[in-house]
N, C-alpha and C. Protein backbone atom coordinates (compact mmCIF):
# COMPACT_ATOMS: atom_id res chain seq x y z
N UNK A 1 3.92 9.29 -28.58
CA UNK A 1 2.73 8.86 -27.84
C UNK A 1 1.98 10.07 -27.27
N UNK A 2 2.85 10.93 -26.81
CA UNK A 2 2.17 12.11 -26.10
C UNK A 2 1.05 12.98 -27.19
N UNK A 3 2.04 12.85 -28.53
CA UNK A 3 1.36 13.87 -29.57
C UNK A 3 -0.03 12.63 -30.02
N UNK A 4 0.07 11.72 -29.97
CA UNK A 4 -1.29 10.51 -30.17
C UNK A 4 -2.20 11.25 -29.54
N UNK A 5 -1.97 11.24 -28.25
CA UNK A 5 -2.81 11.74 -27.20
C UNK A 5 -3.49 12.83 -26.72
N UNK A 6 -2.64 13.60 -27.79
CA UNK A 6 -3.08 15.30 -27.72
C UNK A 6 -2.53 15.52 -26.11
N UNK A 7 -1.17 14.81 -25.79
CA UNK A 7 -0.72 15.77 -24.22
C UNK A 7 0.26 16.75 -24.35
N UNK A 8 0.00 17.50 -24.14
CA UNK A 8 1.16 18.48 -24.42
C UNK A 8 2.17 18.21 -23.03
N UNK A 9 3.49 18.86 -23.36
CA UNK A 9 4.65 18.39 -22.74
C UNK A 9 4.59 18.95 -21.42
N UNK A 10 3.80 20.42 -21.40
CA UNK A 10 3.53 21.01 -20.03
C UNK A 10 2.73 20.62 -18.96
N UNK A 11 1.55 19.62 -19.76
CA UNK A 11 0.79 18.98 -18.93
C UNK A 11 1.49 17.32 -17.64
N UNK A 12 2.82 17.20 -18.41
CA UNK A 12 3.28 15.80 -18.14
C UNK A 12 4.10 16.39 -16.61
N UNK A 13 4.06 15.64 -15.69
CA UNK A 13 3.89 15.95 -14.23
C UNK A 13 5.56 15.34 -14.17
N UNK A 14 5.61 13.91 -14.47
CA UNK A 14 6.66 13.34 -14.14
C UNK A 14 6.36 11.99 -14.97
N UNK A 15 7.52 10.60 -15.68
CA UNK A 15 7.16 10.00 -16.33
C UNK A 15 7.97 8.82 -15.65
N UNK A 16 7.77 7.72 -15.24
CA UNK A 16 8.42 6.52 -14.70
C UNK A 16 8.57 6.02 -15.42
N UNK A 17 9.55 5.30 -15.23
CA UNK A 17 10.64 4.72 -16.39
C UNK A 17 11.10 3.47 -15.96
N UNK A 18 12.06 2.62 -16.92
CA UNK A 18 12.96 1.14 -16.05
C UNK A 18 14.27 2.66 -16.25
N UNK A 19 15.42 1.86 -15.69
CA UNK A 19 16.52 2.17 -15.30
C UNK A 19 17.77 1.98 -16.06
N UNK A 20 17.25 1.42 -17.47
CA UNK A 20 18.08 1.66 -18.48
C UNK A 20 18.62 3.10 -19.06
N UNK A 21 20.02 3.04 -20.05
CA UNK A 21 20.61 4.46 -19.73
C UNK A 21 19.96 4.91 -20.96
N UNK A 22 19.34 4.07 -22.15
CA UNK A 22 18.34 4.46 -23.76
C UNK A 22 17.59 5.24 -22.56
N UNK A 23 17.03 4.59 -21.77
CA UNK A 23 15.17 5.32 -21.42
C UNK A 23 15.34 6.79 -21.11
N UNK A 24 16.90 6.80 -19.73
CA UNK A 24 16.90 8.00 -18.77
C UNK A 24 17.38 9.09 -20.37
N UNK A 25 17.72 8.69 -21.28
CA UNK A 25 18.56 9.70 -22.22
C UNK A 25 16.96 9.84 -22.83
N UNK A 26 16.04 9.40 -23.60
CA UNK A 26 15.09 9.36 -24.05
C UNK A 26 14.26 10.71 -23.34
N UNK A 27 14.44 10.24 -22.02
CA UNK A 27 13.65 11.35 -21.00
C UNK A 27 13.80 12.52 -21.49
N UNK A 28 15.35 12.55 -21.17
CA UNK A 28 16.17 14.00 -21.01
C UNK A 28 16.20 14.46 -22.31
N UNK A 29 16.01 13.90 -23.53
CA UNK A 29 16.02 14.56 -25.17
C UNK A 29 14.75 15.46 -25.18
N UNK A 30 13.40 14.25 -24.46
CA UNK A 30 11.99 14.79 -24.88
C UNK A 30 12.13 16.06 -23.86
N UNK A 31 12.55 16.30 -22.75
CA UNK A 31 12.46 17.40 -21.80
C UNK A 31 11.59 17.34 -21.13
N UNK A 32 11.23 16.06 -20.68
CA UNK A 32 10.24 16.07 -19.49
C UNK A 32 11.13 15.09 -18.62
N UNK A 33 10.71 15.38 -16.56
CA UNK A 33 11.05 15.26 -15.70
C UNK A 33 10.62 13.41 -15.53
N UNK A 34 11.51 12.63 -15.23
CA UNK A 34 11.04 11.12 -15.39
C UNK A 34 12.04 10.87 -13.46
N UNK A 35 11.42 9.26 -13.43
CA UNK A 35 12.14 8.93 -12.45
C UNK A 35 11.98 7.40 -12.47
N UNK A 36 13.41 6.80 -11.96
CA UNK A 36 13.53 5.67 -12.59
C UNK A 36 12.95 4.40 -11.25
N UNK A 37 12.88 3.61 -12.24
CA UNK A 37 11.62 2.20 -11.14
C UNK A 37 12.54 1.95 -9.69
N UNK A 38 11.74 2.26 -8.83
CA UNK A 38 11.78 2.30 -7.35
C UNK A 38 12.02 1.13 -7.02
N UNK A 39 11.22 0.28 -7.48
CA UNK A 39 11.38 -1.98 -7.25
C UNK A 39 12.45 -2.27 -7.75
N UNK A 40 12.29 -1.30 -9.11
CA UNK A 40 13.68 -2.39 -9.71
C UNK A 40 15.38 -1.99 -9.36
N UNK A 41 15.12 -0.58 -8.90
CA UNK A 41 16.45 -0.14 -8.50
C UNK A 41 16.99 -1.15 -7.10
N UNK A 42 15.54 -1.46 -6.11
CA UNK A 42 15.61 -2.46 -4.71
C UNK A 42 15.84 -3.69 -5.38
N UNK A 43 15.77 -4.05 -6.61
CA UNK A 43 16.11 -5.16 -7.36
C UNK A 43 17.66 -5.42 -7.05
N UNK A 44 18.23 -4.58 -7.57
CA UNK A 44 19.57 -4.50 -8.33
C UNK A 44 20.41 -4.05 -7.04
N UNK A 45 19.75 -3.64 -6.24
CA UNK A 45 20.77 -3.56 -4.64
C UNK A 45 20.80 -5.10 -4.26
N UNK A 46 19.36 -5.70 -3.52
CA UNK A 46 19.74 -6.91 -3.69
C UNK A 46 20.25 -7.94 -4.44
N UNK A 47 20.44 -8.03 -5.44
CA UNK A 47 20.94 -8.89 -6.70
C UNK A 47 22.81 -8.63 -5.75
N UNK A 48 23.16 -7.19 -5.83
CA UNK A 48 24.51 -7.61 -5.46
C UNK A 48 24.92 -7.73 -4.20
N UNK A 49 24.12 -7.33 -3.09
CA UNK A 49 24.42 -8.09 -1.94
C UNK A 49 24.51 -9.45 -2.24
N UNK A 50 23.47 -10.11 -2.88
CA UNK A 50 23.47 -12.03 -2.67
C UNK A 50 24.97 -12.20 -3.29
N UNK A 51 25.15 -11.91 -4.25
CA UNK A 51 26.54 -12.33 -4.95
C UNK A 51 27.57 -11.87 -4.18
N UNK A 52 27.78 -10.76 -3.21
CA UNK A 52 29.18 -10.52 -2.44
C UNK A 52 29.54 -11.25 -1.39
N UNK A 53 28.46 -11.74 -0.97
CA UNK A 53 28.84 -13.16 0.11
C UNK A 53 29.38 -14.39 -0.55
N UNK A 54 29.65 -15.05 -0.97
CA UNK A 54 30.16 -16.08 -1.28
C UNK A 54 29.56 -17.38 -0.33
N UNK A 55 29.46 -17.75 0.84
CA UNK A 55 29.00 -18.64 1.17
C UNK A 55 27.73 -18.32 0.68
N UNK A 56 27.03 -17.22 1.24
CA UNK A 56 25.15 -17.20 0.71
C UNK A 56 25.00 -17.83 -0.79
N UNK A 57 25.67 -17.00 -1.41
CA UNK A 57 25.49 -17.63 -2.49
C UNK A 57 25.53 -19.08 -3.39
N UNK A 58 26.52 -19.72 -2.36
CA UNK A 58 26.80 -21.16 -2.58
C UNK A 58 25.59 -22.01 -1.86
N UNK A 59 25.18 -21.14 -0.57
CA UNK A 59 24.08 -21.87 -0.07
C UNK A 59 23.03 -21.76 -0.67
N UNK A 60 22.29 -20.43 -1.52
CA UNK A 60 21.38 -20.89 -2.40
C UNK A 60 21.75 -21.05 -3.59
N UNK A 61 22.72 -21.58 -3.99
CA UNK A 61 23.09 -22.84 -5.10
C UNK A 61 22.63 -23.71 -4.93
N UNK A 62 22.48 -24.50 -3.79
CA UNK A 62 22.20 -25.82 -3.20
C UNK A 62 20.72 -25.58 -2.93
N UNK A 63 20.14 -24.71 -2.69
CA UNK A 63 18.83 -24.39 -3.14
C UNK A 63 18.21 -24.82 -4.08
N UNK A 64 18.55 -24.22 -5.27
CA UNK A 64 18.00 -24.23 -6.43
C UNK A 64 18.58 -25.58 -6.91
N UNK A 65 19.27 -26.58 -6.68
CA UNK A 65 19.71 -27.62 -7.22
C UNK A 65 18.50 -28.80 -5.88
N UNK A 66 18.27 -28.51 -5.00
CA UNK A 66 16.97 -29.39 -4.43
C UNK A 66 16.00 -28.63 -4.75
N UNK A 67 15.64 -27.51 -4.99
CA UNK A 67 13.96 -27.53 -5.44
C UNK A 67 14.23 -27.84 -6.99
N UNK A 68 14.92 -28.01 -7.28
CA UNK A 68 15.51 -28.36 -9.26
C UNK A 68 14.80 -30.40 -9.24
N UNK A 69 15.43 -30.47 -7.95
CA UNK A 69 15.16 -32.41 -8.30
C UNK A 69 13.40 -32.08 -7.97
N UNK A 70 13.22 -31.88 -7.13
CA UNK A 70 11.60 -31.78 -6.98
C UNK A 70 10.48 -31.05 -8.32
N UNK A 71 11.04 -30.28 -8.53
CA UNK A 71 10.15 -29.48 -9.81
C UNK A 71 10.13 -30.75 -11.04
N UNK A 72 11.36 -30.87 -11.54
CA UNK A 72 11.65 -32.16 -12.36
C UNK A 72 11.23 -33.70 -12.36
N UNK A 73 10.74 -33.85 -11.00
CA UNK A 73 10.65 -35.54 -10.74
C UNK A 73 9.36 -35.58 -10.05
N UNK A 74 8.32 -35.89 -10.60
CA UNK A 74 7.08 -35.78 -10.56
C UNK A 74 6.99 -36.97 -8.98
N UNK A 75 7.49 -37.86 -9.49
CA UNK A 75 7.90 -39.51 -8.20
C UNK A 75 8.62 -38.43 -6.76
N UNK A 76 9.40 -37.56 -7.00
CA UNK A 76 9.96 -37.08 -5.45
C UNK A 76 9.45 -36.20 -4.92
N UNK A 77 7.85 -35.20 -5.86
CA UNK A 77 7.04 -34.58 -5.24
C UNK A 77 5.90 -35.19 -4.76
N UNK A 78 5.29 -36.04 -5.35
CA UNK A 78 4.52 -37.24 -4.13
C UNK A 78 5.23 -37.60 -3.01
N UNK A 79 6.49 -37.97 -3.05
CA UNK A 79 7.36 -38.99 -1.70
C UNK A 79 7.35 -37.45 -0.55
N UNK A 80 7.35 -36.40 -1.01
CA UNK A 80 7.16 -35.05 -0.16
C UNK A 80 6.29 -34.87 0.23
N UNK A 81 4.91 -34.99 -0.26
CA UNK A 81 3.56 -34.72 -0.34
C UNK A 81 3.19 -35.97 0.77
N UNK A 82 4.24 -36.87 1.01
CA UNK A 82 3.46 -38.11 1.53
C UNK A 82 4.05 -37.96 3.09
N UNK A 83 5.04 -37.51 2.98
CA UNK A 83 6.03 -36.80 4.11
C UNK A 83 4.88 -36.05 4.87
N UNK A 84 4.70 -34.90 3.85
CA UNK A 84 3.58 -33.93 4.83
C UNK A 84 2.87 -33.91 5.60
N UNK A 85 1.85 -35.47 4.72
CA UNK A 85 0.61 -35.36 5.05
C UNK A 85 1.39 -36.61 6.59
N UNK A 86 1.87 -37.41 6.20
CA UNK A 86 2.00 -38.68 7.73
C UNK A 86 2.90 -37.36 8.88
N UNK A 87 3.07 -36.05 8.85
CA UNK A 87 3.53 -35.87 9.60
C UNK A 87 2.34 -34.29 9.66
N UNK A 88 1.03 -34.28 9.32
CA UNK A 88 -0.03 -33.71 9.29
C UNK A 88 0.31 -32.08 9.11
N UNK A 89 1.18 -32.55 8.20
CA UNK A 89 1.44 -30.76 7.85
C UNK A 89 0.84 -30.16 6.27
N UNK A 90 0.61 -29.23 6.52
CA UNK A 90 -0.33 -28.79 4.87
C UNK A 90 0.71 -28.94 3.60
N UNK A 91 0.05 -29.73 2.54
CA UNK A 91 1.13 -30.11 1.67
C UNK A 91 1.27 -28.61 0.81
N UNK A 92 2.25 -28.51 0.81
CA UNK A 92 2.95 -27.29 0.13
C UNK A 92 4.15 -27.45 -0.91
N UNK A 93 3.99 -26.84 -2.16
CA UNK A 93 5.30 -27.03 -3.20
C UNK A 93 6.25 -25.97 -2.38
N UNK A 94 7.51 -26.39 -2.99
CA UNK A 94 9.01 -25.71 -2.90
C UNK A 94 8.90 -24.38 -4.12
N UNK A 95 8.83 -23.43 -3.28
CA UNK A 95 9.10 -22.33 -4.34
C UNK A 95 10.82 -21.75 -5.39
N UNK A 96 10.81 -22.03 -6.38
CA UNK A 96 11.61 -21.69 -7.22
C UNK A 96 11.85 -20.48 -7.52
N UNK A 97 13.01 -19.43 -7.20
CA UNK A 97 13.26 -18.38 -7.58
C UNK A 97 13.31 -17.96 -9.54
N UNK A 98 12.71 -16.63 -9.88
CA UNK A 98 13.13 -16.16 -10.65
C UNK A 98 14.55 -15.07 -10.73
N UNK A 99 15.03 -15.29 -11.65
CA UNK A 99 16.28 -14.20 -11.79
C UNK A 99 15.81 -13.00 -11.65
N UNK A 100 14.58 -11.90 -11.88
CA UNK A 100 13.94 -10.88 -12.82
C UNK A 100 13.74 -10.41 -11.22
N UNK A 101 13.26 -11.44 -10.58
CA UNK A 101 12.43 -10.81 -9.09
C UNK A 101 12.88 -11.29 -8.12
N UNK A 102 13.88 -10.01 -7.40
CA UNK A 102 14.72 -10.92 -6.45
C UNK A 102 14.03 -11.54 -5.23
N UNK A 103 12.25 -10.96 -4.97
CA UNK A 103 11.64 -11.03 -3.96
C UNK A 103 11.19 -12.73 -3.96
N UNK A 104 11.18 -13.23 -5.21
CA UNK A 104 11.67 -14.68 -5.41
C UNK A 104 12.22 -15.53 -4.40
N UNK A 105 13.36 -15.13 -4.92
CA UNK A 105 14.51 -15.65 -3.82
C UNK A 105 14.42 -16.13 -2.70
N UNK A 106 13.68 -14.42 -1.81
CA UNK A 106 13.47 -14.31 -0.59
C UNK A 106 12.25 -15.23 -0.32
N UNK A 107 11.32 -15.39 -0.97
CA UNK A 107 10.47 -16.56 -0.87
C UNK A 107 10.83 -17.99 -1.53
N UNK A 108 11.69 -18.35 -2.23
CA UNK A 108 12.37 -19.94 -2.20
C UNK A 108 13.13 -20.07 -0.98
N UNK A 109 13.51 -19.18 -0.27
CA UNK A 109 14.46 -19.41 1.07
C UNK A 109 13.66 -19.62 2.33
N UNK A 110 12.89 -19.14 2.35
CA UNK A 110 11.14 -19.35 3.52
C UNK A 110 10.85 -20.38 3.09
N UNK A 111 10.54 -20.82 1.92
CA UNK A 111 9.94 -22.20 1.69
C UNK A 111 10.57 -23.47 2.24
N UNK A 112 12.23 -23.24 2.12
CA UNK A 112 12.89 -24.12 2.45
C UNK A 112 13.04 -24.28 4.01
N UNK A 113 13.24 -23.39 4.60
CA UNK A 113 13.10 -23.47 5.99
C UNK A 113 12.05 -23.59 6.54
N UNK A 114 10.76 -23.16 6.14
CA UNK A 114 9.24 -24.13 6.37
C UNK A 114 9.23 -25.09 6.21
N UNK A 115 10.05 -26.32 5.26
CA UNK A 115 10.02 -27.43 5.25
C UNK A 115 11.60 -28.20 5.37
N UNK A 116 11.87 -27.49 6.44
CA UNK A 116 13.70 -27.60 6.57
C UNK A 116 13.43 -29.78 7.05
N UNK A 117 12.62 -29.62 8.12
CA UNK A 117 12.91 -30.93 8.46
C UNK A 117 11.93 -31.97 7.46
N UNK A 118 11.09 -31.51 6.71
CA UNK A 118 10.83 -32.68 5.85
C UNK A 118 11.68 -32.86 5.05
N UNK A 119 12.54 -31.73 3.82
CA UNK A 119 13.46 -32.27 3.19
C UNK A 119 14.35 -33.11 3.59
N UNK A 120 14.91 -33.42 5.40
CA UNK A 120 16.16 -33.91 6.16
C UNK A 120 15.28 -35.34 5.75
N UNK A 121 13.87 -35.35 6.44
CA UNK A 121 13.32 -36.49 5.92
C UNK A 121 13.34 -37.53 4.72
N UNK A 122 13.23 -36.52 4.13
CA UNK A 122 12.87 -37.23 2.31
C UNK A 122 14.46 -37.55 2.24
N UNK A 123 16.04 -36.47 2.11
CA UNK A 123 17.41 -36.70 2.11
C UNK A 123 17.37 -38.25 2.85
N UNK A 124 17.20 -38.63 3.72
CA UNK A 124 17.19 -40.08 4.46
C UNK A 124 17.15 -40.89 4.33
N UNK A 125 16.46 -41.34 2.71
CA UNK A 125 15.79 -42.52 1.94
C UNK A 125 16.20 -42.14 0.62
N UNK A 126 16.27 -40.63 0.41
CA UNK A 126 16.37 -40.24 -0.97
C UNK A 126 17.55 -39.68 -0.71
N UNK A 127 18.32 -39.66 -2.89
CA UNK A 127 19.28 -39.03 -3.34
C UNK A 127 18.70 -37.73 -3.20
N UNK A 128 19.80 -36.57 -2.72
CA UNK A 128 19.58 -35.44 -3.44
C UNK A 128 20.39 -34.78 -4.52
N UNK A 129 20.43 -33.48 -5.18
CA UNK A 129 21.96 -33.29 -6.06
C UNK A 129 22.56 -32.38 -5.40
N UNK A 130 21.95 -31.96 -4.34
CA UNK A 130 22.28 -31.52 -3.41
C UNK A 130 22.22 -31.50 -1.59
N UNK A 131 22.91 -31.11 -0.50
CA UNK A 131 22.21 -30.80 0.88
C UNK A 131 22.52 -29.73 1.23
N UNK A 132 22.01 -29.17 2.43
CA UNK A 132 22.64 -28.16 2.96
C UNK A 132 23.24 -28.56 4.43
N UNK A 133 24.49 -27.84 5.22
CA UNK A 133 24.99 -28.40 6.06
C UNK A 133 23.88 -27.29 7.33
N UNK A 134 24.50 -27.20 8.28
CA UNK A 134 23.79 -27.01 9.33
C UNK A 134 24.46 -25.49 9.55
N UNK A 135 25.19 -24.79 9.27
CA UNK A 135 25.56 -23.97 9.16
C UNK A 135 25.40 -22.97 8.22
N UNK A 136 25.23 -23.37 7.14
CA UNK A 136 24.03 -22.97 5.79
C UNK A 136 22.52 -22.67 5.76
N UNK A 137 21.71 -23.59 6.76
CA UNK A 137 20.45 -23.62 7.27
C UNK A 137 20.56 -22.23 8.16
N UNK A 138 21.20 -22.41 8.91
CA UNK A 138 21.83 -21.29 9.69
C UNK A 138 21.91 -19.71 9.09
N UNK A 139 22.74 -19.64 8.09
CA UNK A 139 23.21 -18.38 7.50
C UNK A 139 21.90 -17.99 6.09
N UNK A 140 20.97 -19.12 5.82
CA UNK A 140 19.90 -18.83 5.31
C UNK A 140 19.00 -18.27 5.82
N UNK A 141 18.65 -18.60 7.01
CA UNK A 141 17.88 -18.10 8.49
C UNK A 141 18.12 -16.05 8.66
N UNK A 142 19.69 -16.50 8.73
CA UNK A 142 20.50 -15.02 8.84
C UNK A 142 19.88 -13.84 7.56
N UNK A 143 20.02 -14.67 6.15
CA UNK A 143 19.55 -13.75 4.80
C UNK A 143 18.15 -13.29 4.74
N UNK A 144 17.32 -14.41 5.53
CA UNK A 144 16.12 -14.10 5.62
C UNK A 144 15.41 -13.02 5.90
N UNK A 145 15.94 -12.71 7.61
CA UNK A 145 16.08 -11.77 7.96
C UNK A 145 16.41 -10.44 7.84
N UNK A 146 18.03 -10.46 7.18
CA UNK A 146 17.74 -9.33 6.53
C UNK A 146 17.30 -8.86 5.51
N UNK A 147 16.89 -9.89 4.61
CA UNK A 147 15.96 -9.20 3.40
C UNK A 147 14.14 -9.22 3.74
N UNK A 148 13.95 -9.45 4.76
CA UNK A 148 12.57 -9.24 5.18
C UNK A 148 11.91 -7.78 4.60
N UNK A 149 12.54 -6.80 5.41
CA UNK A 149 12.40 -5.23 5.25
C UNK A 149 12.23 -5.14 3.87
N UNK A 150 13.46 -5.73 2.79
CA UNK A 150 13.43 -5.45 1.29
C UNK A 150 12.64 -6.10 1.14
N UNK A 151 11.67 -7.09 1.30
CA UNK A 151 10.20 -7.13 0.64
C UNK A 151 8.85 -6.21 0.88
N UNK A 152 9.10 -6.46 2.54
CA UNK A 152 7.97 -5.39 2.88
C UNK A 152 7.57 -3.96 2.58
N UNK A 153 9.00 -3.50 2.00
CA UNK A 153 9.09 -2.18 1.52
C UNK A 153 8.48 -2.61 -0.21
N UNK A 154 9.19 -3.56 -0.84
CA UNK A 154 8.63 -3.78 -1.94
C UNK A 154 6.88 -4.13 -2.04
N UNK A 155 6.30 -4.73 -1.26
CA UNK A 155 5.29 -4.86 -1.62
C UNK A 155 4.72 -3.80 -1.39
N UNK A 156 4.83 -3.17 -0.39
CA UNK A 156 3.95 -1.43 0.18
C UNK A 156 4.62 -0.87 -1.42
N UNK A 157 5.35 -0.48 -1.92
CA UNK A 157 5.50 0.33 -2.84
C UNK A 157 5.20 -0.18 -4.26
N UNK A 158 4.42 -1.75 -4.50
CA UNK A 158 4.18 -1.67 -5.70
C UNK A 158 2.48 -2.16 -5.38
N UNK A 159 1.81 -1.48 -4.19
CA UNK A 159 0.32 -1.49 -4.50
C UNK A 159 -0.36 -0.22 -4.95
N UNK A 160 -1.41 -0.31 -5.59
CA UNK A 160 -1.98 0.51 -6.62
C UNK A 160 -2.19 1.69 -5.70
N UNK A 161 -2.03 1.87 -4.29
CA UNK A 161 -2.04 3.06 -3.44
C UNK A 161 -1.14 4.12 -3.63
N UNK A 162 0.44 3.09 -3.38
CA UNK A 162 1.59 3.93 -3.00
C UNK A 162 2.31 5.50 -3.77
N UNK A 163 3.11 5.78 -3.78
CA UNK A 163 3.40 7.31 -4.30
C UNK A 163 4.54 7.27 -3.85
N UNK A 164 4.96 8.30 -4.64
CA UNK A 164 7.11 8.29 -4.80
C UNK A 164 7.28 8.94 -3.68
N UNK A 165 6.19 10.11 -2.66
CA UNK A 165 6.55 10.08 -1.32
C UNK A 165 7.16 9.33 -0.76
N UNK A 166 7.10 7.84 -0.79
CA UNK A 166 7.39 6.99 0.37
C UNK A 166 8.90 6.30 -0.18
N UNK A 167 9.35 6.92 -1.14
CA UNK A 167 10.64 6.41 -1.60
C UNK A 167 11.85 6.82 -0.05
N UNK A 168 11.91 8.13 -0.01
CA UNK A 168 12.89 8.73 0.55
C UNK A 168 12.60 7.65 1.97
N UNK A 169 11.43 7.88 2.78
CA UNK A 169 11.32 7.16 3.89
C UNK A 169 11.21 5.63 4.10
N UNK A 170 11.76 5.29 2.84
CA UNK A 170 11.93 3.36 2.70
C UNK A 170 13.40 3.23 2.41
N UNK A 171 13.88 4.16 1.94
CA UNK A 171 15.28 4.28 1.59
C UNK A 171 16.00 4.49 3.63
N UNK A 172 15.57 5.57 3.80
CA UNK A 172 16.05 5.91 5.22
C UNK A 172 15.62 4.38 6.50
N UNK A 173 14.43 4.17 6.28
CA UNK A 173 14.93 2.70 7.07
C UNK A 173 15.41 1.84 6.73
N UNK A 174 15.71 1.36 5.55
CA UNK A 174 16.78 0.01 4.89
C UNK A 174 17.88 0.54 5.61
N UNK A 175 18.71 1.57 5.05
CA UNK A 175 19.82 2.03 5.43
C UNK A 175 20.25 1.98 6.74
N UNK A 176 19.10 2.31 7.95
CA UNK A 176 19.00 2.63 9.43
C UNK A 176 19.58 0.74 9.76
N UNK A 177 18.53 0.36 9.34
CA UNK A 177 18.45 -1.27 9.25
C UNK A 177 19.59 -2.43 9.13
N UNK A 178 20.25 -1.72 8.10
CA UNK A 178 21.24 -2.22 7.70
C UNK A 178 22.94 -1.69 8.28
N UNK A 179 22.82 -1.21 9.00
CA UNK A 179 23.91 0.02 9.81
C UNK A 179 23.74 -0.31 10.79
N UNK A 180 22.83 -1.50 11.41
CA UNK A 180 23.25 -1.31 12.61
C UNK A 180 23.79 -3.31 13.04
N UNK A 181 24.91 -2.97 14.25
CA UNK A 181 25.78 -4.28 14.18
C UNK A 181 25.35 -5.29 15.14
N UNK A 182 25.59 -6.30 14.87
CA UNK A 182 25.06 -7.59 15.86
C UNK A 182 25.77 -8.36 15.57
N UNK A 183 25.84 -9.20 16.78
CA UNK A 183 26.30 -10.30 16.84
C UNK A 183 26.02 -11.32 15.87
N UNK A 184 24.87 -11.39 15.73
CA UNK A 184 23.78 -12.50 14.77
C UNK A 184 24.35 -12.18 13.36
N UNK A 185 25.53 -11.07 13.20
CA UNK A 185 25.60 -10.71 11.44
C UNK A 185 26.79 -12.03 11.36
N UNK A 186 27.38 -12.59 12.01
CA UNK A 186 28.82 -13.80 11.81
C UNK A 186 28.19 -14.46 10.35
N UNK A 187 28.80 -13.87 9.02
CA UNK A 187 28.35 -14.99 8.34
C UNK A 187 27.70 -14.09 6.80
N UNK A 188 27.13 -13.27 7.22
CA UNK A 188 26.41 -11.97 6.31
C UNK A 188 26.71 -10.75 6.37
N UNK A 189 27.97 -10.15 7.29
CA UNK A 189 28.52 -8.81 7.60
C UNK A 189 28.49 -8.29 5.82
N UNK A 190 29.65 -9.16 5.40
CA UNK A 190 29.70 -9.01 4.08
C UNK A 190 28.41 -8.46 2.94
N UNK A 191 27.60 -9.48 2.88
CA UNK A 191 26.35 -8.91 2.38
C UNK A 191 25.43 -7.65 2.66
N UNK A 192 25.50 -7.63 4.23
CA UNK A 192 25.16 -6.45 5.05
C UNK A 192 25.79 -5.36 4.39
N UNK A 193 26.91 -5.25 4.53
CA UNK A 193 27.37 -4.16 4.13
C UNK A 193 27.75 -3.50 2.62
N UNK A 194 27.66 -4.43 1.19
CA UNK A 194 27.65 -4.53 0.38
C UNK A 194 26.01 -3.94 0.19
N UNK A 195 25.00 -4.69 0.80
CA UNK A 195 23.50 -3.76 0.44
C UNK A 195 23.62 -2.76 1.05
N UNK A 196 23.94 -1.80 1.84
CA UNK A 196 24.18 -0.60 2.36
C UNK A 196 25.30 0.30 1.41
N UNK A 197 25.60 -0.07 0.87
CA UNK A 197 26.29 0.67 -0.37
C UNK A 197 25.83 0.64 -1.27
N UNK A 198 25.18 -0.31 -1.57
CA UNK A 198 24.72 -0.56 -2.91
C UNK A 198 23.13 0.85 -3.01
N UNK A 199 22.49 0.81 -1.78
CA UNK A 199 21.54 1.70 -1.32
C UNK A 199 22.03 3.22 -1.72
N UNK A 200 23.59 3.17 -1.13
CA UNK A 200 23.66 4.66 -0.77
C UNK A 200 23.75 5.19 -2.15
N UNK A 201 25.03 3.91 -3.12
CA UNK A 201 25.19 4.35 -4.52
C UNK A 201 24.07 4.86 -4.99
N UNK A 202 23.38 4.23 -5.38
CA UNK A 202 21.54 3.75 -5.68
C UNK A 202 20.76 4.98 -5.78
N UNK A 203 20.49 5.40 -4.59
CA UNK A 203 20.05 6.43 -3.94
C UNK A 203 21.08 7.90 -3.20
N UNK A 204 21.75 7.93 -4.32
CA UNK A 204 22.59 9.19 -3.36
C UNK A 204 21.80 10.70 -3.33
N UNK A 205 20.85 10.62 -4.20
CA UNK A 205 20.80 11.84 -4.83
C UNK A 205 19.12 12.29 -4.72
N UNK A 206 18.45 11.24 -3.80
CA UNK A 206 16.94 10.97 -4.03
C UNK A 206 16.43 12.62 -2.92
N UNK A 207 17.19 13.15 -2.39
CA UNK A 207 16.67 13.82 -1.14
C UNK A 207 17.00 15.17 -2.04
N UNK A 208 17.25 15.49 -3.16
CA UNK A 208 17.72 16.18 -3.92
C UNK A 208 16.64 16.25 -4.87
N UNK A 209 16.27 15.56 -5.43
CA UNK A 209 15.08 15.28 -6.35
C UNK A 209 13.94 16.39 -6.12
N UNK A 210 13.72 16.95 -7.35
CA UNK A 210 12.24 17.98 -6.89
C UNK A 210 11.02 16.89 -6.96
């Protein structure tokens, strides 16, 4: 592509890449300086925090199995919609996570707790294939929270502004963020501390980087 282009190899500054080990070897054959996707590496930290908790993860199981009956059943997104409106709240769909984008997630889990007490509603009259207990509502509340930061950092770093400057200093507050202990962690220590490794793995080497 470069030789298409008439770029010569001296002119190439730095080349972003995904985080596959073909691409980073690809880099290193052609001999130019690359660096691998900033989102998607914050991808793949979160991806294994959610899975090292075991309750979180069971609780958004039960997630995706009630926004699953709603997406599917055209009849139980009216009976929601009807919920809304007799209780004068703006009718809003249930957001469905993708696998690809964990920032997904973090928005099917807001959705649900924006409409925590209409679903209790609609559960009342209606089957679900799933519920959540009150302690789950709870420890969803908890995930929320701490993956707040991992969006806000994601969205600042994938607008057409941002620059790999701001890697090192998004890395250093997750980490700050995530290191520090509370009471409020009963429930997500686990996860907590699983994304704080997963960071350091991740990123051991970023302050090193020319």
């Amino acid at each position: 592509m470069l030789v298409k282009w008439n770029i010569s190899k001296s002119r190439v500054h730095v080349i972003l890449r995904d985080n596959a080990s073909n691409m980073k070897k690809a880099m290193d054959e052609m001999g130019v300086s690359s660096l691998g996707c900033f989102a998607h590496s914050l991808q793949l930290v979160v991806h294994e925090g959610l899975l090292s908790q075991r309750s979180v993860s069971d609780a958004l199981a039960n997630c995706r199995k009630i926004i699953g009956h709603f997406k599917h059943s055209p009849l139980a997104t009216t009976c929601l919609e009807d919920i809304q409106r007799d209780l004068k709240m703006p009718t809003k769909r249930l957001l469905q996570d993708v696998a690809m984008r964990w920032n997904s997630t973090f928005y099917m889990v807001e959705s649900l707790l924006e409409q925590k007490w209409l679903i209790s509603a609609y559960g009342a009259d209606h089957d679900l294939p799933a519920t959540l207990k009150a302690n789950q509502w709870a420890l969803l509340e908890k995930t929320v929270i701490v993956l707040a930061p991992f969006d806000e950092v994601t969205k600042q770093i994938s607008s057409s502004t941002s620059s790999v400057a701001e890697v090192i200093p998004s890395v250093t507050v997750l980490k700050r963020l995530l290191a520090r202990q509370s009471q409020e962690d009963t429930g997500i220590k686990t996860m907590k501390t699983t994304l704080l490794e997963a960071i350091q793995k991740r990123f051991a080497i970023i302050e090193e980087q020319p």
